[in-house]
C-alpha atoms as a PDB file:
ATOM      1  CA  UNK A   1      79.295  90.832  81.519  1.00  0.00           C
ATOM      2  CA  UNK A   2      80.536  92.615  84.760  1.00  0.00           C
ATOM      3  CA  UNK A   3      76.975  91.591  86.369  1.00  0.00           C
ATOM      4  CA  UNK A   4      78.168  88.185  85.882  1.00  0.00           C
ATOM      5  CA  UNK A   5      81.380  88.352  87.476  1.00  0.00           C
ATOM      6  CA  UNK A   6      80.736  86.165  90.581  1.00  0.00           C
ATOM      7  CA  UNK A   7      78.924  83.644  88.774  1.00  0.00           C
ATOM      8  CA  UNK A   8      81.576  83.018  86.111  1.00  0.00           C
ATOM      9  CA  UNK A   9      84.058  83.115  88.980  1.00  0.00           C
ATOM     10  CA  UNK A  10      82.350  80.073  90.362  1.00  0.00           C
ATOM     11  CA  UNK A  11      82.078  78.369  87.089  1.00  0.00           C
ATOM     12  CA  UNK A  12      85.704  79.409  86.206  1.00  0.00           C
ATOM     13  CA  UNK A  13      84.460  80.308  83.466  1.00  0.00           C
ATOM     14  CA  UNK A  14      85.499  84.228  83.109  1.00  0.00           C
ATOM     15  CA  UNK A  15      88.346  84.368  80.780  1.00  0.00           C
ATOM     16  CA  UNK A  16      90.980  86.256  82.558  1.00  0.00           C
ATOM     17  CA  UNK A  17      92.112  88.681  80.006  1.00  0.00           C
ATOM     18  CA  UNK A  18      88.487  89.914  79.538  1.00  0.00           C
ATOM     19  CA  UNK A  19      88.600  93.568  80.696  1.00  0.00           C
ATOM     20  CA  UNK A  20      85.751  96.367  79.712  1.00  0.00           C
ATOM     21  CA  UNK A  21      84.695  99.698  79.976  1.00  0.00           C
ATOM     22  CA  UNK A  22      81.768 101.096  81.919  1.00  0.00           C
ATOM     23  CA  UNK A  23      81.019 104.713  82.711  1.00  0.00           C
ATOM     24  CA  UNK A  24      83.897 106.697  84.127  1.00  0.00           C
ATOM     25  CA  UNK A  25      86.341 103.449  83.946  1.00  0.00           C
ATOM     26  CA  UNK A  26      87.279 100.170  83.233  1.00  0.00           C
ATOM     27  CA  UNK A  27      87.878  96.270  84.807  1.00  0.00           C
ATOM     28  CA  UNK A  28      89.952  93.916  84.810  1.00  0.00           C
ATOM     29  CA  UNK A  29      89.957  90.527  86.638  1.00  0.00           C
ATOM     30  CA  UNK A  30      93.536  89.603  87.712  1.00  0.00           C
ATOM     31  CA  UNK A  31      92.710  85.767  88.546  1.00  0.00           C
ATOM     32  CA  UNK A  32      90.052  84.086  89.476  1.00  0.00           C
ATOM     33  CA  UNK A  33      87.613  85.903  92.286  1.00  0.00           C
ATOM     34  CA  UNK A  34      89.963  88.846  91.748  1.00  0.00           C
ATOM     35  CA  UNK A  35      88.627  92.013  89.882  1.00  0.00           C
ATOM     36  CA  UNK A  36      89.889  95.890  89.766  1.00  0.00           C
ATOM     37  CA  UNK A  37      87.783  98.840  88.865  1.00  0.00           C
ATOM     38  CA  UNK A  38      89.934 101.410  87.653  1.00  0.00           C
ATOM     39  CA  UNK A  39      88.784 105.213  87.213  1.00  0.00           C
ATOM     40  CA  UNK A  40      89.722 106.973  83.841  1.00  0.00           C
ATOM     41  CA  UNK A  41      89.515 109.808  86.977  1.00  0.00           C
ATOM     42  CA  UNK A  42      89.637 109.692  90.044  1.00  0.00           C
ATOM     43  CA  UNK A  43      87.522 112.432  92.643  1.00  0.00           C
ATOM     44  CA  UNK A  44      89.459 114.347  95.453  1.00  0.00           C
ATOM     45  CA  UNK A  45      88.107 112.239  98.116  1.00  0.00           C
ATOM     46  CA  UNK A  46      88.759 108.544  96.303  1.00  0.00           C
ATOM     47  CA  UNK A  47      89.409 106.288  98.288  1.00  0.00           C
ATOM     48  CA  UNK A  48      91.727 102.955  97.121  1.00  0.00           C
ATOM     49  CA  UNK A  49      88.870 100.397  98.190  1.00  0.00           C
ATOM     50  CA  UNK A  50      89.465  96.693  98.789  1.00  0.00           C
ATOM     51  CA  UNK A  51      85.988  94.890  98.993  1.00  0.00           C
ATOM     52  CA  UNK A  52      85.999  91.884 100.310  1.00  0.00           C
ATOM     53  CA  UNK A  53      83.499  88.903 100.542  1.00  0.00           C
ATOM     54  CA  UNK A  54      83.259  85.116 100.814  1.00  0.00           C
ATOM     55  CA  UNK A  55      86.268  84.706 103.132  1.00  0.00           C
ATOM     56  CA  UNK A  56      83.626  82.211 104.569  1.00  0.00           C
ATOM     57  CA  UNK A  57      82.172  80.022 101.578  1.00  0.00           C
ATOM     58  CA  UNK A  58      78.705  80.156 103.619  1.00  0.00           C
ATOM     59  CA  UNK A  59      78.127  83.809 103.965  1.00  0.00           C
ATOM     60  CA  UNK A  60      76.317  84.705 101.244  1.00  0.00           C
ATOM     61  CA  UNK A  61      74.781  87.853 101.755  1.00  0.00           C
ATOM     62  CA  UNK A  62      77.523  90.263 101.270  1.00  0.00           C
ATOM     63  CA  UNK A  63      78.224  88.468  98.093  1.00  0.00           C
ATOM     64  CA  UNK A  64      74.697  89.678  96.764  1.00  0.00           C
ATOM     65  CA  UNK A  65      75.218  92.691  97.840  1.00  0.00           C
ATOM     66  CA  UNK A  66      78.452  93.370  95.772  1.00  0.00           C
ATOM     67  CA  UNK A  67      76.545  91.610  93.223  1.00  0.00           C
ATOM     68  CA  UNK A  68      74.123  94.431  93.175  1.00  0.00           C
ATOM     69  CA  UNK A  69      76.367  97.433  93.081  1.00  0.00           C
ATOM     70  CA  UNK A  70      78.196  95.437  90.207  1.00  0.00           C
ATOM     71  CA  UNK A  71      75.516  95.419  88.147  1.00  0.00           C
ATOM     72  CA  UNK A  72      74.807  98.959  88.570  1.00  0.00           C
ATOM     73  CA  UNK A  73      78.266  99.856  87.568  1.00  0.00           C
ATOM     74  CA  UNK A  74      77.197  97.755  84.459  1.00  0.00           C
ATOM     75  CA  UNK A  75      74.063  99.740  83.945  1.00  0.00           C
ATOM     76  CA  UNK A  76      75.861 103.051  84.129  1.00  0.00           C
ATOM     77  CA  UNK A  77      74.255 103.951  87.097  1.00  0.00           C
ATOM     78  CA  UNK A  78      77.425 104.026  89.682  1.00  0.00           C
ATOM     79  CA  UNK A  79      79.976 105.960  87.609  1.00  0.00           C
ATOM     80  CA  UNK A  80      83.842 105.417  88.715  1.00  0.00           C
ATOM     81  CA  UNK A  81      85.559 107.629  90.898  1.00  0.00           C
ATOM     82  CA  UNK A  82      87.784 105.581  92.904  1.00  0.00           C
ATOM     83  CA  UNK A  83      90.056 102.471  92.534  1.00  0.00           C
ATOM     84  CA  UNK A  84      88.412  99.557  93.653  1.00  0.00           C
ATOM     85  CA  UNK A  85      89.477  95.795  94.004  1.00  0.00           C
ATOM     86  CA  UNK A  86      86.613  93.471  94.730  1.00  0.00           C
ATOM     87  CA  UNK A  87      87.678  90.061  95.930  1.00  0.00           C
ATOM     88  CA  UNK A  88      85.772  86.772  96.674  1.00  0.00           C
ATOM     89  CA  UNK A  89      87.222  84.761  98.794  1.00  0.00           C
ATOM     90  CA  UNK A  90      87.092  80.941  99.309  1.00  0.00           C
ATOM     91  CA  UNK A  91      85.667  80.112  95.492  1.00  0.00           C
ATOM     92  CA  UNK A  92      85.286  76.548  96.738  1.00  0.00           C
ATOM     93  CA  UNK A  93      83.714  76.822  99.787  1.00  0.00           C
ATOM     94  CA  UNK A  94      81.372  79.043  98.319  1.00  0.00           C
ATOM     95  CA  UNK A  95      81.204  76.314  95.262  1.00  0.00           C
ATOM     96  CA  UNK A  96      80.299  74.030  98.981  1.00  0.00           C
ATOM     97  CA  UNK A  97      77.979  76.185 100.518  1.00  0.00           C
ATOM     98  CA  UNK A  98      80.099  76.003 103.627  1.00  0.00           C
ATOM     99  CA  UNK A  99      82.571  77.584 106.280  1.00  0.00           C
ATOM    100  CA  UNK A 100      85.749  76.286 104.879  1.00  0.00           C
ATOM    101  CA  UNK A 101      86.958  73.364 103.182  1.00  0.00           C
ATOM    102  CA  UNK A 102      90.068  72.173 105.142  1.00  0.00           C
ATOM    103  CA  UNK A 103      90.787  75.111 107.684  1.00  0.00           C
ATOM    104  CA  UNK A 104      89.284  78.420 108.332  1.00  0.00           C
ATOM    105  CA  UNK A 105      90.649  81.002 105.692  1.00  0.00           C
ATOM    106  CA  UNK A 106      90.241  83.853 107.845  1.00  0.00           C
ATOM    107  CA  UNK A 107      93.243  82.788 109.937  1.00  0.00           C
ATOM    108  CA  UNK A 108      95.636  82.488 107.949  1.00  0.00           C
ATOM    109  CA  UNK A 109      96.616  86.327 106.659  1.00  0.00           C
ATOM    110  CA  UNK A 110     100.403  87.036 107.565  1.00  0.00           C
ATOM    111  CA  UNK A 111     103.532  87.456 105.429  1.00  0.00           C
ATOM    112  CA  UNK A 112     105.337  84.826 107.169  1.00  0.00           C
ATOM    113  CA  UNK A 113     102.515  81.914 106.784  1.00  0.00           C
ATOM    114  CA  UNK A 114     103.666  78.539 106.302  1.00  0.00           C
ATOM    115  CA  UNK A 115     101.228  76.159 106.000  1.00  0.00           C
ATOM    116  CA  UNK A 116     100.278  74.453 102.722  1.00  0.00           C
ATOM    117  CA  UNK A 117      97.164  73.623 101.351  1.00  0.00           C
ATOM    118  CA  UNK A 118      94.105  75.212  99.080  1.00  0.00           C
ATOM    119  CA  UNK A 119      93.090  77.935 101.879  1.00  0.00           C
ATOM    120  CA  UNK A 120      96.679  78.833 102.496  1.00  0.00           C
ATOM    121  CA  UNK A 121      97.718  79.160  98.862  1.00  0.00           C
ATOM    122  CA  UNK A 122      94.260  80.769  98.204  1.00  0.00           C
ATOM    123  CA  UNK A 123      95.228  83.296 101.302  1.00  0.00           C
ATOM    124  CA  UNK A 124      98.543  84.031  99.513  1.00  0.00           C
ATOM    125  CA  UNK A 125      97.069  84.811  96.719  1.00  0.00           C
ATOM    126  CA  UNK A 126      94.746  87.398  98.372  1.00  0.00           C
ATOM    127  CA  UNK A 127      97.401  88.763  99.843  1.00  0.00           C
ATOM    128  CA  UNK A 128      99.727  89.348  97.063  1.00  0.00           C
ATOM    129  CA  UNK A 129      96.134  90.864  95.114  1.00  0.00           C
ATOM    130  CA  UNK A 130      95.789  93.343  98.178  1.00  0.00           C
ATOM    131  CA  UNK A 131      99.515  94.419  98.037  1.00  0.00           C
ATOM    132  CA  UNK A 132      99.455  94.840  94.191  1.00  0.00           C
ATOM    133  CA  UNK A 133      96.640  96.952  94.222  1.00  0.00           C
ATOM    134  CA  UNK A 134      98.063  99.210  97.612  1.00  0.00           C
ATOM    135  CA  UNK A 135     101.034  99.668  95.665  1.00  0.00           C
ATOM    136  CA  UNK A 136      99.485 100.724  92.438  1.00  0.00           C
ATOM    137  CA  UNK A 137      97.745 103.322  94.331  1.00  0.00           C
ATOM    138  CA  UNK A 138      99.937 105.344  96.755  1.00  0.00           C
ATOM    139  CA  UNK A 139      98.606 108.765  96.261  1.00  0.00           C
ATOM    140  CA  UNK A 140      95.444 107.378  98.077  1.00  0.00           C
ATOM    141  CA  UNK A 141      94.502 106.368 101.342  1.00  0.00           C
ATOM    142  CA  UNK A 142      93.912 102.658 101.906  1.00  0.00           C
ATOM    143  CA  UNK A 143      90.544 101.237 103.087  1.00  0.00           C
ATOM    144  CA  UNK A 144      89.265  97.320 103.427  1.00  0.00           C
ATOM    145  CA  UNK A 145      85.640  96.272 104.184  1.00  0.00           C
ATOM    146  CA  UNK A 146      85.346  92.289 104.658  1.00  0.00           C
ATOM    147  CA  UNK A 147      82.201  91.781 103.865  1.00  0.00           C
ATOM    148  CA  UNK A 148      80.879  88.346 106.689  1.00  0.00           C
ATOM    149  CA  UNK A 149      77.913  87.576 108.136  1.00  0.00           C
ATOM    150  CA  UNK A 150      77.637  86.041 111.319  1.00  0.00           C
ATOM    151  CA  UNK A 151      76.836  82.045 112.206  1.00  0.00           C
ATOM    152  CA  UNK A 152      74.203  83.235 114.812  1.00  0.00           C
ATOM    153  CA  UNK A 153      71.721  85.557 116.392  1.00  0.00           C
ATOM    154  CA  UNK A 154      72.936  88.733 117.803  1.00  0.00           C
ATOM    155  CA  UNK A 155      71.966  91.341 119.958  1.00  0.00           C
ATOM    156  CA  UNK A 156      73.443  93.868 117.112  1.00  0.00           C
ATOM    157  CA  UNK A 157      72.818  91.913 114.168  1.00  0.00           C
ATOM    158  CA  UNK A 158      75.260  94.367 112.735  1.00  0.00           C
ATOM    159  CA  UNK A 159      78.298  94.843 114.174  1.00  0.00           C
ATOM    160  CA  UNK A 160      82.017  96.021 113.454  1.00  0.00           C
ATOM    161  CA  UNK A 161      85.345  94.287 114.869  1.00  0.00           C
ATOM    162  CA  UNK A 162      88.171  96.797 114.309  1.00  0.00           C
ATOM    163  CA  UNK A 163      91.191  94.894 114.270  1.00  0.00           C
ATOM    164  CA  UNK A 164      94.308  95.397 116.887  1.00  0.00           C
ATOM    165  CA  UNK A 165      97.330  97.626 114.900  1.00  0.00           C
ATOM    166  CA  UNK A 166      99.026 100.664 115.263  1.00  0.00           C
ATOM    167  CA  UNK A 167      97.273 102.328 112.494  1.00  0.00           C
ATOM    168  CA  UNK A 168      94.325 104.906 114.397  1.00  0.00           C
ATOM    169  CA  UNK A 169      91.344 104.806 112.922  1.00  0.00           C
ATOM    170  CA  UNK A 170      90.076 107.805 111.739  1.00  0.00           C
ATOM    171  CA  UNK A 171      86.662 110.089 113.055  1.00  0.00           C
ATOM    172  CA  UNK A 172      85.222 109.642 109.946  1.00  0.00           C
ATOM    173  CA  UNK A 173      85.035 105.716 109.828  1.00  0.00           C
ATOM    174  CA  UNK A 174      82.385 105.593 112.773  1.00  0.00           C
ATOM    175  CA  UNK A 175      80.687 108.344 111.194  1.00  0.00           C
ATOM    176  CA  UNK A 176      80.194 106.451 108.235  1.00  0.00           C
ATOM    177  CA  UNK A 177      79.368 103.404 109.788  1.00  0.00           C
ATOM    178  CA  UNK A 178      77.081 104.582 111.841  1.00  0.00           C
ATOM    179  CA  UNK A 179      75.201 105.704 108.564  1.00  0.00           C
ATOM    180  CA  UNK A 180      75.457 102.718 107.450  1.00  0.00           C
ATOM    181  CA  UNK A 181      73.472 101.115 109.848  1.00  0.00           C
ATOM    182  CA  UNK A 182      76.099  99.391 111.789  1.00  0.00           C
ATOM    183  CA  UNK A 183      74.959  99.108 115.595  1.00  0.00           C
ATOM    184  CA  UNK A 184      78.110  97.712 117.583  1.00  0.00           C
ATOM    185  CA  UNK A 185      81.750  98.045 117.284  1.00  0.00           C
ATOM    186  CA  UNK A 186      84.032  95.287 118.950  1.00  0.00           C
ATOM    187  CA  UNK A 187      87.578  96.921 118.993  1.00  0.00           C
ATOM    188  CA  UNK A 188      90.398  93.915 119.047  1.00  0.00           C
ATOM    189  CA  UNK A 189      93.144  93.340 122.043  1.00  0.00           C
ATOM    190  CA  UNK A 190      95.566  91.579 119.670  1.00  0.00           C
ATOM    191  CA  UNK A 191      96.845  90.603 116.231  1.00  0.00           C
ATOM    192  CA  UNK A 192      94.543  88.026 114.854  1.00  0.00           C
ATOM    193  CA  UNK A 193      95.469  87.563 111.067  1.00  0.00           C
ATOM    194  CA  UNK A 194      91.792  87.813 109.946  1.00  0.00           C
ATOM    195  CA  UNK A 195      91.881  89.303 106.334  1.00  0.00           C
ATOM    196  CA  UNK A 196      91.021  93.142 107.531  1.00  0.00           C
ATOM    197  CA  UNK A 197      93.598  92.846 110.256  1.00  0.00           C
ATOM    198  CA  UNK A 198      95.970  92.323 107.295  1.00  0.00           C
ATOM    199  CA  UNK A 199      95.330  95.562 105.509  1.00  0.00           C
ATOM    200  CA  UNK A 200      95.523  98.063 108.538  1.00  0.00           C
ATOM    201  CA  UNK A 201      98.747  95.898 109.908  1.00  0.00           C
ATOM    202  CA  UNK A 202     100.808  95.717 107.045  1.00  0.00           C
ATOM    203  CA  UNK A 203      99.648  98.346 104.799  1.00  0.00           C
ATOM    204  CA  UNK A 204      98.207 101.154 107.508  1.00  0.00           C
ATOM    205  CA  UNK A 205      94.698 100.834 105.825  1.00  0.00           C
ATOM    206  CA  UNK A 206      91.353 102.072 107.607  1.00  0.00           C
ATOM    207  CA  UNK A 207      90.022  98.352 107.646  1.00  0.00           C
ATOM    208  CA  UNK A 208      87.250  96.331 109.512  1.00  0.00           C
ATOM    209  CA  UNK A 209      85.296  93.227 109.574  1.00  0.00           C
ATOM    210  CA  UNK A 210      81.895  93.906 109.066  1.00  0.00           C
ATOM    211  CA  UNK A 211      79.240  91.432 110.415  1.00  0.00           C
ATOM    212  CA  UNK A 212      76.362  91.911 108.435  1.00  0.00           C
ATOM    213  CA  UNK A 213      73.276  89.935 109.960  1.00  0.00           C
ATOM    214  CA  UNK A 214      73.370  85.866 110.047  1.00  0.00           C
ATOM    215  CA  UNK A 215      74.516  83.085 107.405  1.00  0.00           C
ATOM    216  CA  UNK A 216      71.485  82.084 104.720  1.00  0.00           C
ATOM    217  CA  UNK A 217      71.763  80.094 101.670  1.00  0.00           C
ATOM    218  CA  UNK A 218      72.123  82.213  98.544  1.00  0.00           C
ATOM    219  CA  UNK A 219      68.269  83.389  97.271  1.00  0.00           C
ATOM    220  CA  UNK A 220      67.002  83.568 100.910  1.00  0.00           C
ATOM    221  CA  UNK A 221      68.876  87.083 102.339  1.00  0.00           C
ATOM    222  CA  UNK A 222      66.545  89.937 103.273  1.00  0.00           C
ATOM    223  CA  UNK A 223      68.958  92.653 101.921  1.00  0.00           C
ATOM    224  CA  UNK A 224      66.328  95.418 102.872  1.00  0.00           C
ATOM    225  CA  UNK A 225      68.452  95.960 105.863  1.00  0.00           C
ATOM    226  CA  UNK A 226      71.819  96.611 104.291  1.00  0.00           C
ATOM    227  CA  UNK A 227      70.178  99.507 102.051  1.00  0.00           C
ATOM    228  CA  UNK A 228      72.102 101.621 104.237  1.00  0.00           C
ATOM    229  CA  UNK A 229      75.526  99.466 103.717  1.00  0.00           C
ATOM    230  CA  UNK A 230      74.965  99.821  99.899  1.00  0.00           C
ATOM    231  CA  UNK A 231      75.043 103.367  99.575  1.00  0.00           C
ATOM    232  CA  UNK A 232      78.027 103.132 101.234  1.00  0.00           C
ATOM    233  CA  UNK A 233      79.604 100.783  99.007  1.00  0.00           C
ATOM    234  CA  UNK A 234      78.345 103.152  96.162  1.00  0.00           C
ATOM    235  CA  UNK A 235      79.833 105.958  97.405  1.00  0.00           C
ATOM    236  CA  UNK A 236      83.142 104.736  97.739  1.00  0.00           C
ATOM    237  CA  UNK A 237      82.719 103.428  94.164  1.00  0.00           C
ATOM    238  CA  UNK A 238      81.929 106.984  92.701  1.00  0.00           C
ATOM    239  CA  UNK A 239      84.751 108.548  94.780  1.00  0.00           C
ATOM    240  CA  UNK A 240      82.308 110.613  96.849  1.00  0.00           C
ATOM    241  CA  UNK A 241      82.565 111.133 100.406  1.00  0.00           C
ATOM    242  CA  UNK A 242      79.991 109.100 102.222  1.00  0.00           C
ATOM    243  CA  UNK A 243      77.406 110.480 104.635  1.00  0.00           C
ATOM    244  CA  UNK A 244      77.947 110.463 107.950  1.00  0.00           C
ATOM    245  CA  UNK A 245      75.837 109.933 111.230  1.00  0.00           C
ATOM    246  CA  UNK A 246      76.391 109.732 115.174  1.00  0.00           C
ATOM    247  CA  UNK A 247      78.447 107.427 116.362  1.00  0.00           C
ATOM    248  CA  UNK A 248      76.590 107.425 119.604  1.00  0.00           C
ATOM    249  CA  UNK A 249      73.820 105.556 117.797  1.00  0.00           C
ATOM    250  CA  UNK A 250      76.042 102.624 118.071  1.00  0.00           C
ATOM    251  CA  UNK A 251      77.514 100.287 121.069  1.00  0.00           C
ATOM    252  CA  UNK A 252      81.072  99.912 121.839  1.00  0.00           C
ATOM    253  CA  UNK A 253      82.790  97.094 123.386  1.00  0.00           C
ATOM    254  CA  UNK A 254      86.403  96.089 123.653  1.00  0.00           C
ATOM    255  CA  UNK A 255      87.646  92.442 123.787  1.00  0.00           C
ATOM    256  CA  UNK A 256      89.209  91.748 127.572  1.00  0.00           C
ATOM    257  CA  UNK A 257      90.228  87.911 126.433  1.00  0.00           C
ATOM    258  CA  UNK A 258      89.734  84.971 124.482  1.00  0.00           C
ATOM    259  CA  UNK A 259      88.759  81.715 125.289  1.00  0.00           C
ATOM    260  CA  UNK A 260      90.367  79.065 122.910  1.00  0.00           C
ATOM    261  CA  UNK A 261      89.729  75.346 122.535  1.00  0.00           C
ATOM    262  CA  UNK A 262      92.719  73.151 123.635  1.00  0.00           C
ATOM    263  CA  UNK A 263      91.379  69.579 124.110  1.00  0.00           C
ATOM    264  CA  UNK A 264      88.847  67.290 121.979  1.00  0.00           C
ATOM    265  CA  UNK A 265      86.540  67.284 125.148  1.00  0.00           C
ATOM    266  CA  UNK A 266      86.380  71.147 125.592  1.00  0.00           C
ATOM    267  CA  UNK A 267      82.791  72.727 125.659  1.00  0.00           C
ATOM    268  CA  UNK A 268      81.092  75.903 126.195  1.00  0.00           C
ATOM    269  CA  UNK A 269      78.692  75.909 129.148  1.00  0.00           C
ATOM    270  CA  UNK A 270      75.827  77.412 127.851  1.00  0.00           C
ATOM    271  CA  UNK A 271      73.644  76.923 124.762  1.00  0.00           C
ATOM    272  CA  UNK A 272      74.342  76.651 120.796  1.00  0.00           C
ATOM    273  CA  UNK A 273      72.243  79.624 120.218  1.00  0.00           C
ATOM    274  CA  UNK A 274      73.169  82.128 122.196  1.00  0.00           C
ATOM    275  CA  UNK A 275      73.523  85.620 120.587  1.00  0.00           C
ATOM    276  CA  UNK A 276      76.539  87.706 120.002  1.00  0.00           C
ATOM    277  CA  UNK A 277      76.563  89.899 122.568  1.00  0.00           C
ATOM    278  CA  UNK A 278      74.880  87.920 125.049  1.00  0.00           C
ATOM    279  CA  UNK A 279      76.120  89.282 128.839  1.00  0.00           C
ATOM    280  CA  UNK A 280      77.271  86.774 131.372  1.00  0.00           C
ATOM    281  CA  UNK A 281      77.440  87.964 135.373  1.00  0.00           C
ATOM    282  CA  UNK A 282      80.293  87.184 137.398  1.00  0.00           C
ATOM    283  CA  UNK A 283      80.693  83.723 138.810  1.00  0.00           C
ATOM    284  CA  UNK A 284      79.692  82.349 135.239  1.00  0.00           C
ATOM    285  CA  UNK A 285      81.045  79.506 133.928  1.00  0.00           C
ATOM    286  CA  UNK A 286      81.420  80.006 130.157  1.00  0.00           C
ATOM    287  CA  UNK A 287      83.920  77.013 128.915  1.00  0.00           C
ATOM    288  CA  UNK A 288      85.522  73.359 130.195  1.00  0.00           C
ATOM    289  CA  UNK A 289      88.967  72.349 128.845  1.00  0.00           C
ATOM    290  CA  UNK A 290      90.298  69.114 130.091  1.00  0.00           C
ATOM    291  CA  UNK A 291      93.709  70.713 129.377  1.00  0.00           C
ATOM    292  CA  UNK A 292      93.472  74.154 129.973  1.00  0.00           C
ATOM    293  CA  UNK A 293      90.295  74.183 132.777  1.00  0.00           C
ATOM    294  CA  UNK A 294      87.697  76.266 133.073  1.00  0.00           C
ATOM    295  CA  UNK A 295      86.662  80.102 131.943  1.00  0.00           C
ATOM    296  CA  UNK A 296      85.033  81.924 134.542  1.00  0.00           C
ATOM    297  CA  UNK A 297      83.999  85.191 134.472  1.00  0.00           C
ATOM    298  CA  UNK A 298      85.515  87.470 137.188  1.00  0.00           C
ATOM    299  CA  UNK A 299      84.656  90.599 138.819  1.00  0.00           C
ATOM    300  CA  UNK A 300      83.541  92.349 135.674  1.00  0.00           C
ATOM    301  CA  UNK A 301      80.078  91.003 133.547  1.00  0.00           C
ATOM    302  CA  UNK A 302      81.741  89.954 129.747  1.00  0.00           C
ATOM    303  CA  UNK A 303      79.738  89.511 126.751  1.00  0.00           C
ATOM    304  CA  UNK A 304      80.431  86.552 124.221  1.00  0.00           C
ATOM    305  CA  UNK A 305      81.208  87.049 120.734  1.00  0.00           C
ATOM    306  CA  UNK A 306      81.441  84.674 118.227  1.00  0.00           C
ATOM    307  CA  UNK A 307      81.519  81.790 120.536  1.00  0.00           C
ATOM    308  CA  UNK A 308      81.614  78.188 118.750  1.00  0.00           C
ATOM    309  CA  UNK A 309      82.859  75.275 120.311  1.00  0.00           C
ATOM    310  CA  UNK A 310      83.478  73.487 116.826  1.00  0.00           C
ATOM    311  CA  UNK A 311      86.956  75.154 115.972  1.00  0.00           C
ATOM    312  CA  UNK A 312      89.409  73.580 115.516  1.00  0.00           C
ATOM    313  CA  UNK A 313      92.227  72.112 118.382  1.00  0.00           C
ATOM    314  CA  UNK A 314      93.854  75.576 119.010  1.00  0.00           C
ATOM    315  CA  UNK A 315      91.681  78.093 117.427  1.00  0.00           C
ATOM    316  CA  UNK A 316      89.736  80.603 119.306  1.00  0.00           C
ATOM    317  CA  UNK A 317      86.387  79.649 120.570  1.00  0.00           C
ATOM    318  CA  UNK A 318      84.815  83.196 121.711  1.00  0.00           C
ATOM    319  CA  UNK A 319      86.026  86.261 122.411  1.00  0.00           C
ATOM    320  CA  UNK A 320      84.570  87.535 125.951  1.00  0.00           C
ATOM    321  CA  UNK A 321      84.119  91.532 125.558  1.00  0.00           C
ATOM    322  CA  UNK A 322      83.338  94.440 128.102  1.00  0.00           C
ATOM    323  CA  UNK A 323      81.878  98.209 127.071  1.00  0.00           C
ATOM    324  CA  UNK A 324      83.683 101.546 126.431  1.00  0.00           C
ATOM    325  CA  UNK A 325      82.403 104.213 125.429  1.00  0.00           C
ATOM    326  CA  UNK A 326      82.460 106.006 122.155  1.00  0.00           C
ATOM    327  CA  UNK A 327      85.489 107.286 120.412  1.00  0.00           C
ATOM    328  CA  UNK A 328      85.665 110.992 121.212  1.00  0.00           C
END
């Protein structure tokens, strides 16, 4: 039954006070898209885990790939050892097969929201799941993947962004990471209410986006790739402590500025399909706005991130990114 847990979801289909046992634990699905794991015991290095996946309706990989490590749990062959909450995200976007259905969901998590609508009631929802479960478990310390994959190529086809907050993230993150076959980190310059932002802002959790290779329809991911990401995700399951590796195997950048779309005729001035990553020389012009003029890089070469000139009137439209070195 737990091996069908995303499907049902879909279907609406999963009747919400169907919980179960598996080895070392139980679940229990809260609402729709909304499932805790719950250890009968918990290790010494447990972490309280929020997975998250499907913020974006089209990414479907990461959605297999908690697929996978549910069914495991199923089969015995992950025994609990932490508390885990596993959370898809837009059910009808991913019912679409797209992005979003009215506005981008991944916007829209702060405690003082106000708009109204399906993604903004499905956000508070999320939200109020993610403080539930934080407050159920103090005792531990708080960590949130998002599970995305990215609209385009990259030169790191997977890559990090650790959001802007007070909360330091620890040593043993990039470690991880880095194990896990992550290549870049893109450390944030502001608040940007993105679902991981959310959990290290308001609740002090270790939390990150985590790009995991490009947007394919469901049944045509090559998940050979994120072997290393699922034994991750398994460890934090069983409570163990994951391995670690060298950070230096991965490249570190840090966000300078955004460029954000202001008028109906903005563009970006160079081509659809140009990685993540790609590195623009000084004297560049990377984006027209009619109201708020043109980007140009300076002095200093930037690389574009997630640049798409389709957002909507306001939203960001690339984030232009320089490198640092590695946390010592």
């Amino acid at each position: 039954m737990l091996s069908e847990w995303i499907e049902l979801s879909l279907e609406e289909t999963w009747p919400e006070s169907r919980s179960g046992r598996v080895r070392g634990g139980t679940y229990t699905p809260h609402a729709p898209g909304v499932l805790e794991l719950t250890p009968s015991e918990c290790r010494e290095t447990a972490r309280a885990c929020v997975l998250s996946v499907g913020i974006h309706g089209n990414e479907t990989a990461p959605i297999e790939l908690i697929g996978q490590c549910l069914a495991r749990v199923e089969a015995g062959l992950l025994p609990l050892g932490a508390p885990v909450l596993i959370l898809l995200g837009n059910l009808e976007a991913i019912r679409r097969a797209e992005r979003y259905v009215d506005t981008n969901l991944n916007r829209l998590f702060r405690h003082d929201l106000g708009e109204s609508g399906m993604e903004p009631d499905r956000a508070r929802l999320l939200m109020r799941a993610v403080d539930d479960f934080f407050a159920r478990h103090p005792e531990h310390e708080r960590l949130h993947y998002d599970l995305h994959t990215a609209i385009r190529d990259s030169r790191y086809p997977r890559f990090v962004v650790d959001p802007f907050a007070e909360t330091v993230t620890r040593p043993e993150q990039w470690r991880w990471l880095a194990q896990a076959g992550i290549q870049a980190v893109l450390h944030q310059h502001q608040h940007s209410w993105t679902f991981s932002h959310y959990s290290k802002h308001y609740h002090q959790a270790q939390a990150f986006t985590l790009e995991l290779g490009r947007v394919a329809p469901f049944g045509h991911n090559d998940l050979a790739p994120l072997a290393p990401m699922a034994r991750l995700l398994e460890a934090l399951l069983e409570g163990r402590e994951p391995r670690g590796g060298d950070p230096a195997r991965m490249a570190f950048f840090r966000v300078s500025h955004e460029i954000r779309r202001h008028s109906p005729d903005f563009r970006l001035c160079f081509a659809d399909d140009t990685p993540n990553f790609s590195e623009f020389p000084p004297g560049t012009r990377l984006a027209e706005d009619g109201e708020a003029g043109d980007v140009i890089v300076e002095e200093t070469p930037l690389s574009v991130v997630f640049p798409n000139a389709k957002v909507e009137l306001g939203a960001r439209a690339a984030l232009l990114a320089c490198p640092v070195p590695p946390p010592e």
